[in-house]
Structure formats: C-alpha cells, structure tokens
PDB file of N, CA and C in Angstrom:
ATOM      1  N   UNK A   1     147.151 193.103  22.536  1.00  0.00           N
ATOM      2  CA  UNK A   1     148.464 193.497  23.010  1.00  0.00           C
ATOM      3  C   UNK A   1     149.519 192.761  22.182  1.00  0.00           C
ATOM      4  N   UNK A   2     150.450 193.347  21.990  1.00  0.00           N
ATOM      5  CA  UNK A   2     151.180 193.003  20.659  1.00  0.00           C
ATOM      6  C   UNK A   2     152.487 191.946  21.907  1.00  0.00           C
ATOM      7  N   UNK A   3     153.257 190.554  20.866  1.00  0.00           N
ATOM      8  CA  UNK A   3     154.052 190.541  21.474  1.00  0.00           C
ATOM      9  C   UNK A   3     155.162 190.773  21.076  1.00  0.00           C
ATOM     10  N   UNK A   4     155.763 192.064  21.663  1.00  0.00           N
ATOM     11  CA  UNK A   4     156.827 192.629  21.378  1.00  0.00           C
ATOM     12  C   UNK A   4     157.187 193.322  22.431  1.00  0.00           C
ATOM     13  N   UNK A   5     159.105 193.373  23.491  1.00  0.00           N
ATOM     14  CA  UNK A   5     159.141 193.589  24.411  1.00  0.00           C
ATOM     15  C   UNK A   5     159.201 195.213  23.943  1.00  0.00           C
ATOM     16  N   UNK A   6     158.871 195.896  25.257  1.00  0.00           N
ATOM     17  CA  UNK A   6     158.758 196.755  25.018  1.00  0.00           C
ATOM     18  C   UNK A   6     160.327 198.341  25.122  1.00  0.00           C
ATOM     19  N   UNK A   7     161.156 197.666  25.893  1.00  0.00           N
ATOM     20  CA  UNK A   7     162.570 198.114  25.857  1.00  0.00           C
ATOM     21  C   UNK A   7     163.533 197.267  25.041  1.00  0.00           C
ATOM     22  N   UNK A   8     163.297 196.579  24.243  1.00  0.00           N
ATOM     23  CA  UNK A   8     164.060 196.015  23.454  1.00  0.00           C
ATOM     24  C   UNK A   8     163.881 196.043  22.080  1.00  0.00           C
ATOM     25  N   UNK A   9     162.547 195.851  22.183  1.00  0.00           N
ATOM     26  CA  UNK A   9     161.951 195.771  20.577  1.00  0.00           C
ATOM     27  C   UNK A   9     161.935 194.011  19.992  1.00  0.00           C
ATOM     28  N   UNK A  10     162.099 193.149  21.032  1.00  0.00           N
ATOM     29  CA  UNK A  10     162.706 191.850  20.872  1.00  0.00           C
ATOM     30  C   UNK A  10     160.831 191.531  20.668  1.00  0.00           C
ATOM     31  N   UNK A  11     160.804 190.574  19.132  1.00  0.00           N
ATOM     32  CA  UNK A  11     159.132 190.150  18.999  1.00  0.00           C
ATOM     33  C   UNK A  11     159.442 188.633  18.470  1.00  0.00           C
ATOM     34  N   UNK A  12     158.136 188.196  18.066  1.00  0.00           N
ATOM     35  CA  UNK A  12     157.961 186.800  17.450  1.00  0.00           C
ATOM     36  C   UNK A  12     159.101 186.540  16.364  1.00  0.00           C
ATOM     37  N   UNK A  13     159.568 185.243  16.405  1.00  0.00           N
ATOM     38  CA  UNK A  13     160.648 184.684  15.368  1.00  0.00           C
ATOM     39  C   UNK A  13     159.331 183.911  14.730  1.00  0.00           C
ATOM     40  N   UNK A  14     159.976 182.997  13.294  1.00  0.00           N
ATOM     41  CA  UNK A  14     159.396 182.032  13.184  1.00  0.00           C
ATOM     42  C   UNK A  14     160.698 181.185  12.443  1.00  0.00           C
ATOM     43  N   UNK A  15     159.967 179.788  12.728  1.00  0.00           N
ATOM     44  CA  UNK A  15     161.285 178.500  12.141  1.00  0.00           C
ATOM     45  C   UNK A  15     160.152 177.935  11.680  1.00  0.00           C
ATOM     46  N   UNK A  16     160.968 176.328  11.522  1.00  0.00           N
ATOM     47  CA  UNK A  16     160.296 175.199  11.436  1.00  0.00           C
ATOM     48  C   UNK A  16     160.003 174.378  12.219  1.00  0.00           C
ATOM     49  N   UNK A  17     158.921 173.523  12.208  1.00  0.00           N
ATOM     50  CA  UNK A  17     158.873 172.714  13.413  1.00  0.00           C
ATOM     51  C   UNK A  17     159.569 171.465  12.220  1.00  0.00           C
ATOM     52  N   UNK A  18     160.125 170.606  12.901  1.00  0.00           N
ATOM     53  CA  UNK A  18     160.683 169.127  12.269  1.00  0.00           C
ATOM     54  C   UNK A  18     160.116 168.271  12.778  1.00  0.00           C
ATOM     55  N   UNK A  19     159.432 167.210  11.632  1.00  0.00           N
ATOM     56  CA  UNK A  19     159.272 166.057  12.793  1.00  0.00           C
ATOM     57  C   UNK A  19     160.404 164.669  12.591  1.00  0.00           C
ATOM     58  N   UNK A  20     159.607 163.637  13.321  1.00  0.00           N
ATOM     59  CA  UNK A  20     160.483 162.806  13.148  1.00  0.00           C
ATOM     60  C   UNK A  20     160.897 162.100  11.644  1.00  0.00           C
ATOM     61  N   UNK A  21     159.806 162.244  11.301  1.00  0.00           N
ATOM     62  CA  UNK A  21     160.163 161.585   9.771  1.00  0.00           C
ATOM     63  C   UNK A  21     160.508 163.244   8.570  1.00  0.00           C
ATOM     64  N   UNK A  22     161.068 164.365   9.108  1.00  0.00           N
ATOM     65  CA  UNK A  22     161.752 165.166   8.718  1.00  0.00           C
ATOM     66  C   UNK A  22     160.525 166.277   7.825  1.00  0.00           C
ATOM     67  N   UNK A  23     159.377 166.047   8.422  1.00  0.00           N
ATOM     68  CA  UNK A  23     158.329 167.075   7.472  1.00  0.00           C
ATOM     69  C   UNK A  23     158.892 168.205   8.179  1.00  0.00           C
ATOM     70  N   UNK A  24     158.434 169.638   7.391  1.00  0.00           N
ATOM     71  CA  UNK A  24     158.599 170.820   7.943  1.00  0.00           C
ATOM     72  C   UNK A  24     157.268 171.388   7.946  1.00  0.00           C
ATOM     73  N   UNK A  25     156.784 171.802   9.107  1.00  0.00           N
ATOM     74  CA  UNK A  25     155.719 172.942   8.968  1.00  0.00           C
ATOM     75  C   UNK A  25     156.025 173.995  10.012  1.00  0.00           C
ATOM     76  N   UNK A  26     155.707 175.363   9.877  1.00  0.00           N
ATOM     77  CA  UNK A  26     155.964 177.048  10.149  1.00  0.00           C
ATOM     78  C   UNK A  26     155.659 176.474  11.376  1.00  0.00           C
ATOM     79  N   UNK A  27     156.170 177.250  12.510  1.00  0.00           N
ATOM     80  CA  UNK A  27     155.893 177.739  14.193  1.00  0.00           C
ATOM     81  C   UNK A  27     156.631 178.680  14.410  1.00  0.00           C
ATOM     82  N   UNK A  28     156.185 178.902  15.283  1.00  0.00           N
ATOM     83  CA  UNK A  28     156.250 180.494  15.872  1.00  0.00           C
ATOM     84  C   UNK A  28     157.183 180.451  17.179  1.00  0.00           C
ATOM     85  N   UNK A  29     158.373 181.267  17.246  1.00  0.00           N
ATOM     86  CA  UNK A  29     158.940 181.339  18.706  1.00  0.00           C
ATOM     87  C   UNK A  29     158.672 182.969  19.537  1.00  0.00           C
ATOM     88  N   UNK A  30     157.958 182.406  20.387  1.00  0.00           N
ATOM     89  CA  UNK A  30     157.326 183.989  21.205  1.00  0.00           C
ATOM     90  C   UNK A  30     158.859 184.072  22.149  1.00  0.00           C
ATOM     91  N   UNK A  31     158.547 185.709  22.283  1.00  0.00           N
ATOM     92  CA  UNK A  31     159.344 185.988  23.453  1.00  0.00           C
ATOM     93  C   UNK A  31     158.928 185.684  24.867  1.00  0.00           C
ATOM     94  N   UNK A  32     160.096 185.646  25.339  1.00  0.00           N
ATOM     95  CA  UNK A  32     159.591 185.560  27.169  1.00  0.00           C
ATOM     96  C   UNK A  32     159.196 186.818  27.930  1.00  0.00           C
ATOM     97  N   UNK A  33     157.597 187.157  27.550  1.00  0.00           N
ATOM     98  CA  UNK A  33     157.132 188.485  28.169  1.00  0.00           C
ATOM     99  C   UNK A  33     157.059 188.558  29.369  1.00  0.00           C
ATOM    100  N   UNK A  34     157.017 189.019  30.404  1.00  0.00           N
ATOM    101  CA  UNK A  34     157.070 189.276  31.566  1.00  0.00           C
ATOM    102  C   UNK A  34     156.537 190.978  31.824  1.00  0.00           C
ATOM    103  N   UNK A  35     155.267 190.715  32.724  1.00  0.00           N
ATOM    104  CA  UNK A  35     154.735 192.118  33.464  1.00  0.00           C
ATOM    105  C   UNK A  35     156.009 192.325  34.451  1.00  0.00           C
ATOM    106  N   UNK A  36     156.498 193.830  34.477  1.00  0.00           N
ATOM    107  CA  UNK A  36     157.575 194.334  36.001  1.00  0.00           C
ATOM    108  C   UNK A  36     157.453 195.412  35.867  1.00  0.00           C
ATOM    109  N   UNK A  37     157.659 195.976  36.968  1.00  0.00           N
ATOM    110  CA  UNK A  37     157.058 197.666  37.667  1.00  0.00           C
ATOM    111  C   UNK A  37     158.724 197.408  38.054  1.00  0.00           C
ATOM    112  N   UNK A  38     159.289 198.716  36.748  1.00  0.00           N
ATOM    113  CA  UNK A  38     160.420 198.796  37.582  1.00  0.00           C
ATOM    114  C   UNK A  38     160.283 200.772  37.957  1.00  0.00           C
ATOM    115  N   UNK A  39     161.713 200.620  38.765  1.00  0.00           N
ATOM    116  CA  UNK A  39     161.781 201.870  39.494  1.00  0.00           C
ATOM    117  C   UNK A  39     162.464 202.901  39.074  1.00  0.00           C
ATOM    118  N   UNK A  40     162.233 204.350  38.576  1.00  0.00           N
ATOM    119  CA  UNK A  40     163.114 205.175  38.035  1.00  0.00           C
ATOM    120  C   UNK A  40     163.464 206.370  39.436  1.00  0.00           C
ATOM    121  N   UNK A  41     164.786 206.428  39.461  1.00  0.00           N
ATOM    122  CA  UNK A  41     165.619 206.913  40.672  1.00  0.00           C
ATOM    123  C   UNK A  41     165.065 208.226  40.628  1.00  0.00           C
ATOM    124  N   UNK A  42     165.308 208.771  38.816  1.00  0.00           N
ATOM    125  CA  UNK A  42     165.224 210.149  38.982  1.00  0.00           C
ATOM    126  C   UNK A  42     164.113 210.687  38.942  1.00  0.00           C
ATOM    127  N   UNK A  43     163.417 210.465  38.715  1.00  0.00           N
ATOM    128  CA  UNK A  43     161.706 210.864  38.606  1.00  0.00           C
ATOM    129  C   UNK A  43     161.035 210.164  40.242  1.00  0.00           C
ATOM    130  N   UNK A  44     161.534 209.217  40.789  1.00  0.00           N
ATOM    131  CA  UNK A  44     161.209 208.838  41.923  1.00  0.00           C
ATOM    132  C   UNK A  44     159.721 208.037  41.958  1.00  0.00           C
ATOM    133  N   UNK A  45     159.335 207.130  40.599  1.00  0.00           N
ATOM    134  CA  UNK A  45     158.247 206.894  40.718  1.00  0.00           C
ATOM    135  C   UNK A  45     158.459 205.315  39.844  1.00  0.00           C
ATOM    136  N   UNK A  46     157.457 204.438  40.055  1.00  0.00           N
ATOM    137  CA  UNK A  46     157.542 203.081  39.273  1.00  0.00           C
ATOM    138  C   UNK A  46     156.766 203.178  37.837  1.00  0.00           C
ATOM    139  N   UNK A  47     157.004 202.691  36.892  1.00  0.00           N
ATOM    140  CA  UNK A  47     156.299 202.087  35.659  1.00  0.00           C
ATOM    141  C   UNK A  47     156.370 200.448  35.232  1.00  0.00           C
ATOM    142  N   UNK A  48     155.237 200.273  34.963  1.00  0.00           N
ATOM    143  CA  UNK A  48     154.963 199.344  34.653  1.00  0.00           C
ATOM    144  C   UNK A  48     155.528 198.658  33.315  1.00  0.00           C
ATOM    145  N   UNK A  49     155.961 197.935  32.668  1.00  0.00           N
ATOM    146  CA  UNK A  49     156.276 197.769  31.395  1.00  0.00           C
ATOM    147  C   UNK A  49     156.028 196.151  31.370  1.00  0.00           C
ATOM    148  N   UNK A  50     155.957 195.797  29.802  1.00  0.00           N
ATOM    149  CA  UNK A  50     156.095 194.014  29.574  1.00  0.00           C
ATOM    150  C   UNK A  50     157.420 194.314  28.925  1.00  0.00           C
ATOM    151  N   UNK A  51     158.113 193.433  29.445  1.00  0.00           N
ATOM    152  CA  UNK A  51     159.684 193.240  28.540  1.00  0.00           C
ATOM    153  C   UNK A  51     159.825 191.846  28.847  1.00  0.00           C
ATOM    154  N   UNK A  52     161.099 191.181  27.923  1.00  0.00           N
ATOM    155  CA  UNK A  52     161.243 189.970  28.041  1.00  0.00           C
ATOM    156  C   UNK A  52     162.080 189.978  29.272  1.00  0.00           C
ATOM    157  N   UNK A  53     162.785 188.313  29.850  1.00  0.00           N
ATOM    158  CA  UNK A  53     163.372 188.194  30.642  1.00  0.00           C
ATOM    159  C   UNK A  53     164.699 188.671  30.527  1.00  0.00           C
ATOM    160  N   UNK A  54     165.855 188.359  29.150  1.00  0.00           N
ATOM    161  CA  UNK A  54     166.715 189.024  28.904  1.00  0.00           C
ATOM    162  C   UNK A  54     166.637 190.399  28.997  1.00  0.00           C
ATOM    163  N   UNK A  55     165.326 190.983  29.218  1.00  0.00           N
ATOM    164  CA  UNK A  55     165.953 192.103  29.390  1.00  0.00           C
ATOM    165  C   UNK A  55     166.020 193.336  30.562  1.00  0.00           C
ATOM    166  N   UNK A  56     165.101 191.960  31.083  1.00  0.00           N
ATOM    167  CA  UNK A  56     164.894 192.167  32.437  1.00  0.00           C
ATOM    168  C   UNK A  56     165.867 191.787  33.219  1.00  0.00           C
ATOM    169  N   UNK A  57     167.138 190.956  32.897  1.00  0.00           N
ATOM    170  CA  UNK A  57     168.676 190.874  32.982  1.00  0.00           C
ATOM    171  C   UNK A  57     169.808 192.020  32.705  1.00  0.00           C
ATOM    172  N   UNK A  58     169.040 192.556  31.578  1.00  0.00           N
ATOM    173  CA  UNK A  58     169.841 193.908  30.781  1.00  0.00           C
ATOM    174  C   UNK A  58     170.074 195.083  31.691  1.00  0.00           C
ATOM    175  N   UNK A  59     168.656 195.512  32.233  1.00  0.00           N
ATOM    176  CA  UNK A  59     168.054 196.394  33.100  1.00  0.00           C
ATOM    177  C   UNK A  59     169.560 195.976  34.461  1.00  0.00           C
ATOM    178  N   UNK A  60     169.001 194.889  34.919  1.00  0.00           N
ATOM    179  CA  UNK A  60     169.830 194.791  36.165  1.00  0.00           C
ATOM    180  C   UNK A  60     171.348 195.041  35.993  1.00  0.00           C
ATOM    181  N   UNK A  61     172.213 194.596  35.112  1.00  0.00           N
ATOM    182  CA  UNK A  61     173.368 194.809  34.682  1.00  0.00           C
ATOM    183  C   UNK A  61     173.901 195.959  34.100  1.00  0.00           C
ATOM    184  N   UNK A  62     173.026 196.954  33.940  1.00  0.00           N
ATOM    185  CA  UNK A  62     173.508 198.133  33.718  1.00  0.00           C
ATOM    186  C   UNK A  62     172.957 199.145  34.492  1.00  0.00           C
ATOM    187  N   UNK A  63     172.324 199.214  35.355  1.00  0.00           N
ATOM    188  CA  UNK A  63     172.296 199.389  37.261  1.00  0.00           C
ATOM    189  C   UNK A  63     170.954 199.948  37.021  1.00  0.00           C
ATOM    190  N   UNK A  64     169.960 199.458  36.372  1.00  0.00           N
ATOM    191  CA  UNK A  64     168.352 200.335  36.957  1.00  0.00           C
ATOM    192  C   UNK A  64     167.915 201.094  35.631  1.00  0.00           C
ATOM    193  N   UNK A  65     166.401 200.959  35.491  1.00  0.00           N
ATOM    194  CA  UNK A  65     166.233 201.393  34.584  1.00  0.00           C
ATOM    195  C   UNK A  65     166.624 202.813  34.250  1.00  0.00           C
ATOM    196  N   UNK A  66     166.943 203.694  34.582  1.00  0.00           N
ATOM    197  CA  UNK A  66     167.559 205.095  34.121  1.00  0.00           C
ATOM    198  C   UNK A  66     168.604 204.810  33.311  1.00  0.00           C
ATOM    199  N   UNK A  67     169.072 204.337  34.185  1.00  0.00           N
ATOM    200  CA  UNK A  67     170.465 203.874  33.132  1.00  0.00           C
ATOM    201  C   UNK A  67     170.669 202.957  31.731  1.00  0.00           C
ATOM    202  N   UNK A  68     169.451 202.584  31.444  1.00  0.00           N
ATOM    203  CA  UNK A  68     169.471 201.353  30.587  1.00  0.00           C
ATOM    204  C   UNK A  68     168.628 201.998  29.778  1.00  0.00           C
ATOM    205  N   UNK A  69     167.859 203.197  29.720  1.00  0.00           N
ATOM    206  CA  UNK A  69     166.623 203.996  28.941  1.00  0.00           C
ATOM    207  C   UNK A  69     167.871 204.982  28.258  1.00  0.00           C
ATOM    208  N   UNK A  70     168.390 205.703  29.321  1.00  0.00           N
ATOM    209  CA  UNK A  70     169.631 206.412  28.408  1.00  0.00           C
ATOM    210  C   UNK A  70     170.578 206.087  27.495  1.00  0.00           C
ATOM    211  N   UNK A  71     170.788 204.630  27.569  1.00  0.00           N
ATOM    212  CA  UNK A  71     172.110 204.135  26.763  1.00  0.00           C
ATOM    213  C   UNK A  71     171.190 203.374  25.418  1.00  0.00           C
ATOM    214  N   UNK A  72     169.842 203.373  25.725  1.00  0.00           N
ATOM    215  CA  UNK A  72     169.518 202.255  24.643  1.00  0.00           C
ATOM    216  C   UNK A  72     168.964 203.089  23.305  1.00  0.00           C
ATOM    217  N   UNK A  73     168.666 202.553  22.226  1.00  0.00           N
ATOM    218  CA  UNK A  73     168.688 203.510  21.558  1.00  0.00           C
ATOM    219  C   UNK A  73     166.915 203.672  21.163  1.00  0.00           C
ATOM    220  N   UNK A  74     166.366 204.946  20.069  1.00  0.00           N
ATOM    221  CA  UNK A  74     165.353 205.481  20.476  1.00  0.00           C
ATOM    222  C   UNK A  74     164.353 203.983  19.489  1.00  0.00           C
ATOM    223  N   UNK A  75     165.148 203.887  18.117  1.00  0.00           N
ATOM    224  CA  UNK A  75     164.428 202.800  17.493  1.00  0.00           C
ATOM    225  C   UNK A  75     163.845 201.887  18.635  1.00  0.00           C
ATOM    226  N   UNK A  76     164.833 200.986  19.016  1.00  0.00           N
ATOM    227  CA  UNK A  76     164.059 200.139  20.004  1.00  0.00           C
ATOM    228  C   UNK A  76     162.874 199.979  20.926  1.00  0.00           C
ATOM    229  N   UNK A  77     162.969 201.341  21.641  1.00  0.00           N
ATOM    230  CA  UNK A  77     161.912 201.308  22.341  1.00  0.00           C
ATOM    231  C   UNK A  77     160.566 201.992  22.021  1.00  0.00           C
ATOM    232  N   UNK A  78     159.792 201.048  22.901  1.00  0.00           N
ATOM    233  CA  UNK A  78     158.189 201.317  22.508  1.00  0.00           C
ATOM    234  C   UNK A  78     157.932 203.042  22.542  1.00  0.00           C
ATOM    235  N   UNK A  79     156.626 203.498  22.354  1.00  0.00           N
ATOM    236  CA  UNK A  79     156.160 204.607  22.731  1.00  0.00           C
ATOM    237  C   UNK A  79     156.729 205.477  23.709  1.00  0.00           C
ATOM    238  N   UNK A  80     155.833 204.383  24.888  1.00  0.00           N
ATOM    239  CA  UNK A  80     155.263 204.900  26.305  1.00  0.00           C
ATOM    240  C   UNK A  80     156.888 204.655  26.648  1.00  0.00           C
ATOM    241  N   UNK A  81     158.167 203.572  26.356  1.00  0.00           N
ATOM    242  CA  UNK A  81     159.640 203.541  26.663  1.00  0.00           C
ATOM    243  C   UNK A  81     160.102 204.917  26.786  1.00  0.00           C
ATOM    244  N   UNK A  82     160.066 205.553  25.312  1.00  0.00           N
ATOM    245  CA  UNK A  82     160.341 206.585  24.779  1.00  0.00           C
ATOM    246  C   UNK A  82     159.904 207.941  25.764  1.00  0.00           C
ATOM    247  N   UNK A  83     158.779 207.882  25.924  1.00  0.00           N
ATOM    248  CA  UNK A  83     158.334 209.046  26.984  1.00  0.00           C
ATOM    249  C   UNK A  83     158.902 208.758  27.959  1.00  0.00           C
ATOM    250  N   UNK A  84     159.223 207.555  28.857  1.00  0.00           N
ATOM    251  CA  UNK A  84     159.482 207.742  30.211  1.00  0.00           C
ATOM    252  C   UNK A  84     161.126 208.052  30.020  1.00  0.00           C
ATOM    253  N   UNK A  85     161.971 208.014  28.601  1.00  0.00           N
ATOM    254  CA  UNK A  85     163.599 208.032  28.453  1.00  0.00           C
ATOM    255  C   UNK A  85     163.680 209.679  28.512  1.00  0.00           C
ATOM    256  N   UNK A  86     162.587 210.580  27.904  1.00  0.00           N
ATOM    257  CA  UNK A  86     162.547 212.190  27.891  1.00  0.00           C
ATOM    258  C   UNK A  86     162.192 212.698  29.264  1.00  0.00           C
ATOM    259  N   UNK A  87     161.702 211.818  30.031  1.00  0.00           N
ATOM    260  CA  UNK A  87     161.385 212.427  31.267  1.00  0.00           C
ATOM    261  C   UNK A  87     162.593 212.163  32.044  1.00  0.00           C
ATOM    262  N   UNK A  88     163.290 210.607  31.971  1.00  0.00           N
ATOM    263  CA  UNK A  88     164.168 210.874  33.211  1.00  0.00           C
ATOM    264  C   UNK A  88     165.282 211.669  32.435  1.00  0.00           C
ATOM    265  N   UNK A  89     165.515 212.011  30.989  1.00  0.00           N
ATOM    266  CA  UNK A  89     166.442 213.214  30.610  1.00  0.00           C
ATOM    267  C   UNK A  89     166.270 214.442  30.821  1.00  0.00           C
ATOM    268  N   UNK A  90     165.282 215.086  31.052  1.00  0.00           N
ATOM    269  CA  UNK A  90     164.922 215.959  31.412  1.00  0.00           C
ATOM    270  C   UNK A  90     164.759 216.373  33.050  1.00  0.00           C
ATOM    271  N   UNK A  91     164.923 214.769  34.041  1.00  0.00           N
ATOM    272  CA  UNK A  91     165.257 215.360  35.013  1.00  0.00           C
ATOM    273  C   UNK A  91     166.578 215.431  35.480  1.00  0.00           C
ATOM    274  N   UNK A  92     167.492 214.663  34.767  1.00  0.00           N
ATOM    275  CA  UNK A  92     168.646 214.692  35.113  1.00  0.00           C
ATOM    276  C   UNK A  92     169.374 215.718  34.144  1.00  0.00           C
ATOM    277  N   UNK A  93     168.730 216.669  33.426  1.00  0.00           N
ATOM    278  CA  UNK A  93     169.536 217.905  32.744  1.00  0.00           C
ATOM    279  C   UNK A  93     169.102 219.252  34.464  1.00  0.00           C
ATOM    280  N   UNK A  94     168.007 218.715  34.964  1.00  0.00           N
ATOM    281  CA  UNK A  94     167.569 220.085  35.629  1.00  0.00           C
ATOM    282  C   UNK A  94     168.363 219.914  36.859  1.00  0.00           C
ATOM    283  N   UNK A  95     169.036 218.654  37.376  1.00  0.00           N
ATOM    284  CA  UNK A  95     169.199 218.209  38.707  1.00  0.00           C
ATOM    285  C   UNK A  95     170.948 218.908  38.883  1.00  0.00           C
TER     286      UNK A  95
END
C-alpha cells in the first residue's frame, strides 16, 4: 500500500537528518495516514479512504466529502477518489 493520501495526493518528503556534530544523512518524512469511512450525502452511502489528517481537516471545512470531491481537482485524487467524484456528479446532475 503506497504512502500517498489518497484525496490529496500528499506522499513521502525527504530531508536531512542533522546531527549534533552537523553530519547529514537522507530521512524520510511520511504523511499522517489515517483509515476514515467518510459519508457521501448524495449517493447516501460511506467509503472508506486513507487520507492524511490535514485533510481530514480539509474535508470538514468545506462541509463533507461531496463537497470537497467536487472542488478538488482530478490530478490529485487517487483512482477509486476519482470514481466516487463521477458518481456523486452524476447524482447531483439527476437530482
């Protein structure tokens, strides 16, 4: 399983680690993945997704995932993102 959120597209950085006497060697900064079953209004059903915590902040501040699948753009999101953004467009063109 890759780590990369999956409504954001947010993945691994890398820096340096420093030490005290100023060596540099490569490390890795992971994202903050998080499993959440969120809820889509218009389809009336939950999905599961890993996204980070920011964006599991994102979600809430722009009122629920429907709303945050429509405004975001298609690069970003994963696959399975992508399918569930055509479904709740497609139910809110029929509604």
């Amino acid at each position: 399983m890759s780590r990369r959120c999956e409504l954001t597209g947010k993945g691994v950085l890398t820096g340096n680690r420093v030490s005290h006497s100023n060596i540099k060697t490569r490390r890795r900064y992971l994202p903050n993945l998080n499993e959440v079953t969120l809820m889509s209004e218009a389809l009336g059903r939950a999905f599961k997704f890993r996204i980070a915590a920011s964006a599991l902040r994102t979600v809430d501040h722009r009122g629920g995932l429907d709303a945050f699948l429509i405004k975001a753009r298609d690069e970003e999101l994963s696959p399975r993102a992508l399918k569930v953004k055509r479904e709740i467009e497609k139910a809110q063109a029929s509604a």
